[in-house]
N, C-alpha and C. Protein backbone atom coordinates (compact mmCIF):
# COMPACT_ATOMS: atom_id res chain seq x y z
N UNK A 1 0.82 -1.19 0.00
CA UNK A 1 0.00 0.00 0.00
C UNK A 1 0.87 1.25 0.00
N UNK A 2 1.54 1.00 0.96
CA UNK A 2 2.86 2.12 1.28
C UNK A 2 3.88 2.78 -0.21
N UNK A 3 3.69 1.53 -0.76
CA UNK A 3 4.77 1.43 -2.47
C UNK A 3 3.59 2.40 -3.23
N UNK A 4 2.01 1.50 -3.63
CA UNK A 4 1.49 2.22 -4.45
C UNK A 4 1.21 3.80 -4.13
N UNK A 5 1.41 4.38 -3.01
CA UNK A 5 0.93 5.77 -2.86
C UNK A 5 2.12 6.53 -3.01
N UNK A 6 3.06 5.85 -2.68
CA UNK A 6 4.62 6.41 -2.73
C UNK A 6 4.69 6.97 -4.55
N UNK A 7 4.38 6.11 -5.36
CA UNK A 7 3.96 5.85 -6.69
C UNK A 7 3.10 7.07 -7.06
N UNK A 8 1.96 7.13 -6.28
CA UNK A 8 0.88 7.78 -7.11
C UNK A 8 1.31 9.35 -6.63
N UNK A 9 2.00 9.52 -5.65
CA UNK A 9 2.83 11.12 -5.45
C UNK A 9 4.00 11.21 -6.07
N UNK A 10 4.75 10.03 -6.51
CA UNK A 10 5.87 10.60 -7.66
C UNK A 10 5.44 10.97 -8.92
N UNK A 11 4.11 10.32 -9.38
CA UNK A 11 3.61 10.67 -10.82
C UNK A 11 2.97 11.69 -10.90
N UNK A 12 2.09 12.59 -9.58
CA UNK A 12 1.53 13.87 -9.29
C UNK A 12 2.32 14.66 -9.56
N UNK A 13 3.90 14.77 -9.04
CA UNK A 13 5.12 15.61 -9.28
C UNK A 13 5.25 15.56 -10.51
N UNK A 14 5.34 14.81 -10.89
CA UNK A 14 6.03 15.18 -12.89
C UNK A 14 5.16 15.31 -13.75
N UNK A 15 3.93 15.07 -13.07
CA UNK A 15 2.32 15.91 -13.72
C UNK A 15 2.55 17.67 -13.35
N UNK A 16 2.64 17.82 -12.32
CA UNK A 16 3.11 19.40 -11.66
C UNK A 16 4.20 20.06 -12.77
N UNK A 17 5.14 19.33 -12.66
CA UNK A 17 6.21 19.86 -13.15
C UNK A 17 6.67 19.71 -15.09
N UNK A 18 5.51 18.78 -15.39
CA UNK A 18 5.17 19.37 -16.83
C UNK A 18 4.19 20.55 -17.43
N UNK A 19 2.81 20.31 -16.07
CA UNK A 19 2.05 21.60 -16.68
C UNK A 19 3.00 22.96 -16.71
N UNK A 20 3.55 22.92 -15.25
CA UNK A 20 4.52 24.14 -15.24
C UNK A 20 5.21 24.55 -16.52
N UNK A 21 5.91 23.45 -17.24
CA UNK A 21 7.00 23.80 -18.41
C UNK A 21 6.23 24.05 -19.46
N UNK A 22 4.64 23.76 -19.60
CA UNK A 22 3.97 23.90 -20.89
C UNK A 22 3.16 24.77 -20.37
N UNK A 23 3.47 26.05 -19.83
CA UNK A 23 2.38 27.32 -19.88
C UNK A 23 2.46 28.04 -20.71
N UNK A 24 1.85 28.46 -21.37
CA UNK A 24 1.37 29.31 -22.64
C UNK A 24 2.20 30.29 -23.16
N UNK A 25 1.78 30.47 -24.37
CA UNK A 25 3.43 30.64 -24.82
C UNK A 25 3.24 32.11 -25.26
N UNK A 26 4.08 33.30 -25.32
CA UNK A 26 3.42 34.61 -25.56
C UNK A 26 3.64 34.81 -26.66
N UNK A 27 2.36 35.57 -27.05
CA UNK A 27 2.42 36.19 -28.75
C UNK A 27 4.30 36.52 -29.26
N UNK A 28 4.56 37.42 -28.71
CA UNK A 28 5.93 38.03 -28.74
C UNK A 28 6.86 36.55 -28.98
N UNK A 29 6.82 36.06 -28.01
CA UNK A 29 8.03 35.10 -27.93
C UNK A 29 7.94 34.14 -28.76
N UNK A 30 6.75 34.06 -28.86
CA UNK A 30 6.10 33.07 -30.43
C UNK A 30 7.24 33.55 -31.31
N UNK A 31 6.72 34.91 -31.65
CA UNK A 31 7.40 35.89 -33.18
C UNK A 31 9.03 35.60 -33.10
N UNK A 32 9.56 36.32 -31.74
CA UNK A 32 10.63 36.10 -31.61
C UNK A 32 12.01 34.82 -32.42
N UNK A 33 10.91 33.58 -31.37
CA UNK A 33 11.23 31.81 -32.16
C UNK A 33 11.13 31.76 -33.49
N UNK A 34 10.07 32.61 -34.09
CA UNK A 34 9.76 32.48 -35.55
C UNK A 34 11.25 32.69 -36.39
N UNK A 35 11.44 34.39 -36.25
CA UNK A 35 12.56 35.17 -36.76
C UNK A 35 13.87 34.42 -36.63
N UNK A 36 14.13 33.67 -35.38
CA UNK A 36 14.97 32.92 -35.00
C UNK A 36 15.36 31.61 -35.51
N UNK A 37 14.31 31.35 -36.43
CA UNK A 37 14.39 30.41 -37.06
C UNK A 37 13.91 28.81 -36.35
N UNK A 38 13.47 28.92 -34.67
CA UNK A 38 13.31 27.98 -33.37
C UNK A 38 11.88 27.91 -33.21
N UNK A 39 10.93 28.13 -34.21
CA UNK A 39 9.58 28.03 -34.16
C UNK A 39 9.28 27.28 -33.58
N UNK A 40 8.30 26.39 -32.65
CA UNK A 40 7.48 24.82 -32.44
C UNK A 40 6.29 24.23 -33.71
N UNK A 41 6.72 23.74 -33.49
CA UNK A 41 5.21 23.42 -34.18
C UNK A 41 3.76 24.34 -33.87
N UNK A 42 3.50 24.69 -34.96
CA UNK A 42 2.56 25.53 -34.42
C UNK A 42 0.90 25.45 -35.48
N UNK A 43 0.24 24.77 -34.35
CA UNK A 43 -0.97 24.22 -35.11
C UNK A 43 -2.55 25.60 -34.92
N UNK A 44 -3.02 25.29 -35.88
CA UNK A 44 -4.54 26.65 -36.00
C UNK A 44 -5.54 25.25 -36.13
N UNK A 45 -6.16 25.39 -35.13
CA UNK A 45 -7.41 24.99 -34.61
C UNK A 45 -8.49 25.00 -35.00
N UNK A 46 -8.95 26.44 -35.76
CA UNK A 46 -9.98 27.20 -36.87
C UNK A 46 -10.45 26.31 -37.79
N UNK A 47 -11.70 26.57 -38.38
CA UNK A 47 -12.23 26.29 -39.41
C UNK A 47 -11.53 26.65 -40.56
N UNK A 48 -11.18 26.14 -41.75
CA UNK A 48 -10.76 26.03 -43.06
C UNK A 48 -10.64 27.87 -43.36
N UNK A 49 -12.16 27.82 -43.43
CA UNK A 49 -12.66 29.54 -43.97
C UNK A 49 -11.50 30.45 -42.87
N UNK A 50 -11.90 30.17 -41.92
CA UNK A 50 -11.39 30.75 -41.30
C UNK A 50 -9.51 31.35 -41.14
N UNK A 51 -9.27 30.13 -41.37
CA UNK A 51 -7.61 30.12 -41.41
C UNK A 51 -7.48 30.56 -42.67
N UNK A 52 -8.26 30.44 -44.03
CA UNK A 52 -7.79 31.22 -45.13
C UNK A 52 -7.83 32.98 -44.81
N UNK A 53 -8.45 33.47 -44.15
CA UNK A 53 -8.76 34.52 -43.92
C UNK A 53 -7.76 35.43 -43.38
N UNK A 54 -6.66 34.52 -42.57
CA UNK A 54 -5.37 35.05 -42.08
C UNK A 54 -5.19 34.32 -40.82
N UNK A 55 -3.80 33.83 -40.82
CA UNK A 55 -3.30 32.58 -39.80
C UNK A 55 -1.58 33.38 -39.35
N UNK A 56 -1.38 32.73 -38.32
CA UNK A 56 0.27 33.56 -38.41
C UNK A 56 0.80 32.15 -39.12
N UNK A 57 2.23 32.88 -39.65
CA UNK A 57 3.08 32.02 -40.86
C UNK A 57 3.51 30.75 -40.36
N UNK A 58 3.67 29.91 -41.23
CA UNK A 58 3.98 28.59 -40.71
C UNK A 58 3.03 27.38 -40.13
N UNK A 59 1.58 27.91 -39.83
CA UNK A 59 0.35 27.25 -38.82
C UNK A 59 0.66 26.25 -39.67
N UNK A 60 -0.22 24.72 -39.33
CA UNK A 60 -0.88 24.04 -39.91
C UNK A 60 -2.48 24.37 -39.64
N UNK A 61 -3.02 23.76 -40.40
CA UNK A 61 -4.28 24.12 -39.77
C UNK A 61 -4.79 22.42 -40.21
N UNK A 62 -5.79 22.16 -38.61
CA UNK A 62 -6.55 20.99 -38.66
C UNK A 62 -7.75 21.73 -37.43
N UNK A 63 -8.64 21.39 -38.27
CA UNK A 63 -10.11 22.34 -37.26
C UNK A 63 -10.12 21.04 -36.48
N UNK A 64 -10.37 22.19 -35.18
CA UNK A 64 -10.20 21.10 -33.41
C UNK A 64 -11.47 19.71 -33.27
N UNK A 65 -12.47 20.05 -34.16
CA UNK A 65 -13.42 18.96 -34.47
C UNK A 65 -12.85 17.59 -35.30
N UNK A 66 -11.54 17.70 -36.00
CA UNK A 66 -11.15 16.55 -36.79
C UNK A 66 -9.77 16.70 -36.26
N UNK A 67 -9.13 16.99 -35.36
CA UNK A 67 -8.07 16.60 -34.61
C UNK A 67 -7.88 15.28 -34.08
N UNK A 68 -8.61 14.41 -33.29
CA UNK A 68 -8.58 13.06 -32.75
C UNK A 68 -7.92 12.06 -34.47
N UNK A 69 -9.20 12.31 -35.80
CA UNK A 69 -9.15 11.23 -36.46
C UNK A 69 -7.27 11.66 -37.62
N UNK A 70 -7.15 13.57 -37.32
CA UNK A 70 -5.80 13.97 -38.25
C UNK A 70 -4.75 13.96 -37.34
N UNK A 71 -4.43 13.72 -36.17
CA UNK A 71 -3.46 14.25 -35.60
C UNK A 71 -1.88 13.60 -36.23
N UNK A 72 -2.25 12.47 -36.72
CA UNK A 72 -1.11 11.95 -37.68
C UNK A 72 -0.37 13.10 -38.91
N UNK A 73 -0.96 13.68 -38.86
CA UNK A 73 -0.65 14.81 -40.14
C UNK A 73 0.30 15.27 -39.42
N UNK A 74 0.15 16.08 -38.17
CA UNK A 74 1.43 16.44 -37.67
C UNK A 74 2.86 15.98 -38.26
N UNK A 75 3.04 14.77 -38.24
CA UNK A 75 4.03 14.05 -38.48
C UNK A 75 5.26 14.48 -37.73
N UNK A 76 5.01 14.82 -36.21
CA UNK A 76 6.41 14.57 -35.43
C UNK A 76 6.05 13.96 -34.08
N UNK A 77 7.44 13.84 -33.55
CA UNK A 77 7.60 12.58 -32.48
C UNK A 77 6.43 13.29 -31.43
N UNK A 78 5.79 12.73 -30.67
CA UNK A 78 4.63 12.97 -29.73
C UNK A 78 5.33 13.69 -28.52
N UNK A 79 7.04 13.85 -28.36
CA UNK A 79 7.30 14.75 -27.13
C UNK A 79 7.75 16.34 -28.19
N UNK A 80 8.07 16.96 -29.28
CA UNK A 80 8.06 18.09 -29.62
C UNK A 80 7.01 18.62 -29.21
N UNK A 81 7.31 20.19 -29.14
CA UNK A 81 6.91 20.96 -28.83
C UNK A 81 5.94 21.11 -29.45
N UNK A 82 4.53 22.05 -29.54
CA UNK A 82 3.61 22.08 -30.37
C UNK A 82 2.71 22.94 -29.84
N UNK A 83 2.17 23.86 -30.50
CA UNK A 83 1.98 25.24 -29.87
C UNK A 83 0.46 25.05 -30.20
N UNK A 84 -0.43 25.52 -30.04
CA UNK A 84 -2.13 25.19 -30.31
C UNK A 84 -2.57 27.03 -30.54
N UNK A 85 -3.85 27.08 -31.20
CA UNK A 85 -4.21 28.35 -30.92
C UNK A 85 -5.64 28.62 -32.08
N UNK A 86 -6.33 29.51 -31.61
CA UNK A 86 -7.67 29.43 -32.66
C UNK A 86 -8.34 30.98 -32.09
N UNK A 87 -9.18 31.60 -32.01
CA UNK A 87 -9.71 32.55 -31.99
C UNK A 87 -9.03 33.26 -30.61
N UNK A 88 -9.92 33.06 -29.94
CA UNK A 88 -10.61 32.83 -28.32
C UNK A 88 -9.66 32.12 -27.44
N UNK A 89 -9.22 30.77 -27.67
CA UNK A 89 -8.36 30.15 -27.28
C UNK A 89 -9.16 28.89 -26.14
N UNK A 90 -10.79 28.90 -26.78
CA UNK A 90 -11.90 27.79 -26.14
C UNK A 90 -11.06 26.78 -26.93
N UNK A 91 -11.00 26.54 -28.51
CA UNK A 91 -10.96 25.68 -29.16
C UNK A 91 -9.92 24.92 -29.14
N UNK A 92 -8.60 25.95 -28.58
CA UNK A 92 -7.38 25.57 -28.61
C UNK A 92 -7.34 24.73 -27.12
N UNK A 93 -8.26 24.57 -26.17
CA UNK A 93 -7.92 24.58 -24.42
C UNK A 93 -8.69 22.82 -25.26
N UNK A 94 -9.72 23.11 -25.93
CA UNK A 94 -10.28 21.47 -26.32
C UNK A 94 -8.70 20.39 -27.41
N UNK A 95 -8.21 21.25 -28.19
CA UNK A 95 -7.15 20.35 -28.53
C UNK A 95 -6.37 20.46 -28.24
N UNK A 96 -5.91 20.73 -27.34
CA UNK A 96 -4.62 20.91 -26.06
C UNK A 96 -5.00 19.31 -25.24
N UNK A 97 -6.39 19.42 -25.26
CA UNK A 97 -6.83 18.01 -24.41
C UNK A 97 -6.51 16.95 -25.33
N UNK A 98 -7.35 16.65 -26.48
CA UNK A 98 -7.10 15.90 -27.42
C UNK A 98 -5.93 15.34 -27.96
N UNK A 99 -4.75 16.34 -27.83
CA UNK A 99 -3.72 16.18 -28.40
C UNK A 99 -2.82 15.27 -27.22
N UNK A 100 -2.90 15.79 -25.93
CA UNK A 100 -2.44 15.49 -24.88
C UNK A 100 -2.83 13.69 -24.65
N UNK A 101 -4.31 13.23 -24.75
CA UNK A 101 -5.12 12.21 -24.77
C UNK A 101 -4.86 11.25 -25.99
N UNK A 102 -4.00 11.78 -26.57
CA UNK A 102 -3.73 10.85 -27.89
C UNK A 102 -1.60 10.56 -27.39
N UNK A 103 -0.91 11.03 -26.55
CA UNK A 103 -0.22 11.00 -25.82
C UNK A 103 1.23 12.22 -26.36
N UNK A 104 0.31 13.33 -26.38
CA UNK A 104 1.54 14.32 -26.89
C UNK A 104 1.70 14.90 -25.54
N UNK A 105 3.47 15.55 -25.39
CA UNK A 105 3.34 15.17 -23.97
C UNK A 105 4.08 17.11 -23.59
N UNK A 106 4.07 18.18 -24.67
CA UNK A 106 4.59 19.08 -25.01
C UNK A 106 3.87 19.75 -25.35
N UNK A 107 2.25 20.28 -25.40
CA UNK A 107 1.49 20.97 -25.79
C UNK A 107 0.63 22.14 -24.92
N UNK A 108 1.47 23.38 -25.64
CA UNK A 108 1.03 24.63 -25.42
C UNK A 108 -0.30 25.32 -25.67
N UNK A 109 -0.35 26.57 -25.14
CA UNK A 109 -1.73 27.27 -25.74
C UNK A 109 -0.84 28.30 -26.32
N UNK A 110 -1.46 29.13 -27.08
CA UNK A 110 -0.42 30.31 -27.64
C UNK A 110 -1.66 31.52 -26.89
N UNK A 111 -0.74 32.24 -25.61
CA UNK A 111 -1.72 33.17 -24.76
C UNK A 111 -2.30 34.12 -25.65
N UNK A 112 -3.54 33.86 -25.15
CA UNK A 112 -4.46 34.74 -26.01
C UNK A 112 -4.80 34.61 -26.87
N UNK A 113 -4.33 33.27 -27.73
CA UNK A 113 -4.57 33.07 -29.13
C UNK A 113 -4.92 34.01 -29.67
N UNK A 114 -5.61 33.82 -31.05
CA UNK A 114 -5.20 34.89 -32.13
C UNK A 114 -5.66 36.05 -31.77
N UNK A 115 -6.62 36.01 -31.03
CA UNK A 115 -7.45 37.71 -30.20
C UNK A 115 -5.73 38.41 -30.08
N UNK A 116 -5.43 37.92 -29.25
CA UNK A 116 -4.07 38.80 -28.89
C UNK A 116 -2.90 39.28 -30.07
N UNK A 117 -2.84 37.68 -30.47
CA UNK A 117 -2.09 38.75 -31.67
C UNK A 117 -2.20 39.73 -32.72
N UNK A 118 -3.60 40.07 -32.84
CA UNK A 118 -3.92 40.84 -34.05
C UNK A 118 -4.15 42.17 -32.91
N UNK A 119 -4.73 42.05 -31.70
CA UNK A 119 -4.64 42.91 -31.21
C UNK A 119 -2.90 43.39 -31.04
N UNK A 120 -1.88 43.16 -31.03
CA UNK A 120 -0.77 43.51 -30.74
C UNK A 120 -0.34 43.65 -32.33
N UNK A 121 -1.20 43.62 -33.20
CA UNK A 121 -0.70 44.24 -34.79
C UNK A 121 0.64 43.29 -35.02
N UNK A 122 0.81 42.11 -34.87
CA UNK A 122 1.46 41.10 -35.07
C UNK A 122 1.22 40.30 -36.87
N UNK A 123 1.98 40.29 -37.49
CA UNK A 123 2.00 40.03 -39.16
C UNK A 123 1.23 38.71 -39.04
N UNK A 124 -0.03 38.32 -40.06
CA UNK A 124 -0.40 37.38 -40.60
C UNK A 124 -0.52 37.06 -42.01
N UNK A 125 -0.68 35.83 -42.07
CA UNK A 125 -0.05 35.05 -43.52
C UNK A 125 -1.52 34.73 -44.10
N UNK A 126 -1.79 35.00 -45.27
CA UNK A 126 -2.88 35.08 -46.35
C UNK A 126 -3.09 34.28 -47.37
């Protein structure tokens, strides 16, 4: 009994100490990584229409409703980094789950999602 609880508080800790390392990632420092050439993966959540309309450079886009059956598209190892993001940042908090539940173990929100960056007059791709 003593072993399994010993167990179930070492795996609480490195639950702790991953949400910690995957807190949301800021518009800025996004851009920054971009210029730098150190981008993450960085996925758009949005509807089709939507992401044609203007996405920041580099997105993929898979709408958060067909994430579970595309997440293979990604095509990288399940611990990279991988940045999430869609309007509001509702859609992005649902495939942050999804992505996580399919066993990605590195997945961000991008703060504020796109609300923020257009509010901060941040360049998008057309």
């Amino acid at each position: 009994m003593l072993k399994g609880l010993l167990a179930a508080l070492l795996m609480l800790a490195g639950m702790c100490s991953a949400t910690a390392a995957d807190a949301p990632l800021d518009a800025g420092q996004l851009l920054q990584r971009q210029q730098a050439g150190q981008a993450p993966v960085l996925l758009d959540v949005r509807g089709a229409d939507e992401y044609r309309d203007g996405h920041i450079a580099g997105a993929l886009n898979i709408p958060v409703d067909q994430l579970a059956s595309r997440a293979g598209v990604l095509g990288v190892p399940r611990d990279s980094e991988i940045v999430v993001y869609c309007v509001s940042g509702k859609r992005a908090a649902k495939a942050q789950e999804t992505l996580s539940s399919l066993g990605y173990t590195h997945v961000r929100l991008l703060d504020g999602s796109l609300n923020t960056w257009r509010q901060r007059h941040l360049p998008l791709a057309h």
